[in-house]
Protein backbone atom coordinates (compact mmCIF):
# COMPACT_ATOMS: atom_id res chain seq x y z
CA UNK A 1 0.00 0.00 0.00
CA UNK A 2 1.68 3.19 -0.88
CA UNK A 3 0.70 6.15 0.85
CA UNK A 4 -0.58 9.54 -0.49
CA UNK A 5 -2.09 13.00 0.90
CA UNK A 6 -4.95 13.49 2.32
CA UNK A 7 -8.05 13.81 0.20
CA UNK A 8 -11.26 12.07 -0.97
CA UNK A 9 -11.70 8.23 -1.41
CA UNK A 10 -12.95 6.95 -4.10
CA UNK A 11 -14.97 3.92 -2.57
CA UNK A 12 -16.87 5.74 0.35
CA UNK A 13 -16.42 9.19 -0.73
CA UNK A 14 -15.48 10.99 2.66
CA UNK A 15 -13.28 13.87 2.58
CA UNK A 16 -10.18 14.61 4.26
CA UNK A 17 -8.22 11.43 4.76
CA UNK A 18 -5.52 10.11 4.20
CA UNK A 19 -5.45 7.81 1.27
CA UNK A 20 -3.61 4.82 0.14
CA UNK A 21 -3.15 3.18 -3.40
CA UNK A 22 -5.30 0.08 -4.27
CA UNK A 23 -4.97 -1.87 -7.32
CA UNK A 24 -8.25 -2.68 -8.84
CA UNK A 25 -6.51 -5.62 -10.15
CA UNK A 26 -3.86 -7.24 -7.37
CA UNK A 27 -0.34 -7.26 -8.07
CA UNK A 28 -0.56 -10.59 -7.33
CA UNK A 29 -2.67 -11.26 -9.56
CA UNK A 30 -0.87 -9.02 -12.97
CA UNK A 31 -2.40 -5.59 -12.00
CA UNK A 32 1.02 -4.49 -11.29
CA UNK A 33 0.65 -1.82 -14.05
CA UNK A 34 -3.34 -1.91 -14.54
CA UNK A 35 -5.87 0.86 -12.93
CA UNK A 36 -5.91 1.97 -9.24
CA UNK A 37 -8.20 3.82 -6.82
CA UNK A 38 -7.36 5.94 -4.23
CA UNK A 39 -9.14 4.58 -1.24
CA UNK A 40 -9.07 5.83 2.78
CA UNK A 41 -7.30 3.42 5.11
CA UNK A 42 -10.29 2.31 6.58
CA UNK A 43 -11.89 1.16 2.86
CA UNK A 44 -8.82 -0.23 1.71
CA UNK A 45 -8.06 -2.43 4.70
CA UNK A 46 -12.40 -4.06 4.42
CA UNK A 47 -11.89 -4.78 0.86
CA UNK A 48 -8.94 -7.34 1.58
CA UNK A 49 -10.20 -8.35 5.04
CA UNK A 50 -13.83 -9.83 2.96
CA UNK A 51 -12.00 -10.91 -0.43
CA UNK A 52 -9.03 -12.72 -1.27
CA UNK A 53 -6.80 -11.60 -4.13
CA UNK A 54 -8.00 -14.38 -6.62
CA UNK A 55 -11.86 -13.04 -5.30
CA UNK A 56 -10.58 -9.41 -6.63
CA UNK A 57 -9.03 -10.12 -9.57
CA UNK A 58 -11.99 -12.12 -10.73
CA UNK A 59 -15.57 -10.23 -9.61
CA UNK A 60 -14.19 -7.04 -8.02
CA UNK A 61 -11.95 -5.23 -10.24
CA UNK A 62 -13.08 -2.21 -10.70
CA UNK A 63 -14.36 0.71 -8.64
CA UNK A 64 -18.16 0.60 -9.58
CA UNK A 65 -17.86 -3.74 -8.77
CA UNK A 66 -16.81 -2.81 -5.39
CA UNK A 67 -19.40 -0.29 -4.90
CA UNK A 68 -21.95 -2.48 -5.98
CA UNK A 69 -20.89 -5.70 -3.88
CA UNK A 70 -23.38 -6.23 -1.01
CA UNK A 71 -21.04 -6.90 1.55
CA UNK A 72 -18.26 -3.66 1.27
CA UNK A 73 -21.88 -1.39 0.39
CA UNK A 74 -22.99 -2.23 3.93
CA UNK A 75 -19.56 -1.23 5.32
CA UNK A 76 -19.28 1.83 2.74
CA UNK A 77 -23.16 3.04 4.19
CA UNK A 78 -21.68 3.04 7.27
CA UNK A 79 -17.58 4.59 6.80
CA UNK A 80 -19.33 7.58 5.20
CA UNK A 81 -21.20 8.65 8.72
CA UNK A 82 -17.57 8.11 10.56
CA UNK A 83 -15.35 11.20 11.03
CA UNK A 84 -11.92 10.80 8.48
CA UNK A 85 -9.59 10.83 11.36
CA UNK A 86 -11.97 7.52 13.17
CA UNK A 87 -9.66 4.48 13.73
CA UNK A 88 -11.37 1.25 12.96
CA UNK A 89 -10.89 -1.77 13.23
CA UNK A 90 -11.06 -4.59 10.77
CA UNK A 91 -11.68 -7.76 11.03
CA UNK A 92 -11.63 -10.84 8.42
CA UNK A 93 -14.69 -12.15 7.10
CA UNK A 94 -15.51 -15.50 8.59
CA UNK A 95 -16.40 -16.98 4.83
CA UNK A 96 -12.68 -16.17 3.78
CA UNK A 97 -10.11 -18.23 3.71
C-alpha cells in the first residue's frame, strides 16, 4: 500500500483522509501496471479483510464492482457517517479463507 495526501476516497467518498493506493486488479494477480483507486485506510483495509486476491481479480476489479458488492456497500453506508480521522478496526470475514 503506498501512501498519499490526504483527500477524498474513491470507494466511500469521505473527505479529508488520508489515502492509500489500491490496485483494482492485485499485483498478485498481474495488475502491477493496470488501474488503481485511491481509497481511505479504513476502505482499503475491508476490501482485503472480505475478499481474497483471486476473489478481486476475478468479480471485483473495478471501482463501480466494489461499490456495488453487497457486503463492502454495507460497510461503505456506514464509513461515510464516521469522522476521516476515526480508527477502525477490521476484522476478516468468517467466509474467507
Amino acid at each position: 500500500m503506498a501512501d498519499s495526501a490526504e483527500g477524498t476516497c474513491e470507494l466511500c467518498g469521505r473527505h479529508h483522509v488520508r489515502l492509500t493506493e489500491h490496485h483494482l486488479t492485485p499485483k498478485e494477480e498481474g495488475g502491477t501496471f493496470l488501474p488503481t483507486a485511491m481509497l481511505c485506510i479504513p476502505c482499503h483495509k475491508q476490501v482485503h479483510a472480505l475478499y481474497t486476491n483471486q476473489e478481486l481479480a476475478a468479480r471485483l476489479a473495478g471501482i463501480e464492482e466494489l461499490r456495488r458488492d453487497p457486503k463492502l456497500a454495507r460497510f461503505v453506508k456506514w464509513i461515510r457517517k464516521q469522522p476521516p480521522k476515526k480508527l477502525v478496526k477490521t476484522k476478516k470475514a468468517n467466509e474467507r479463507t
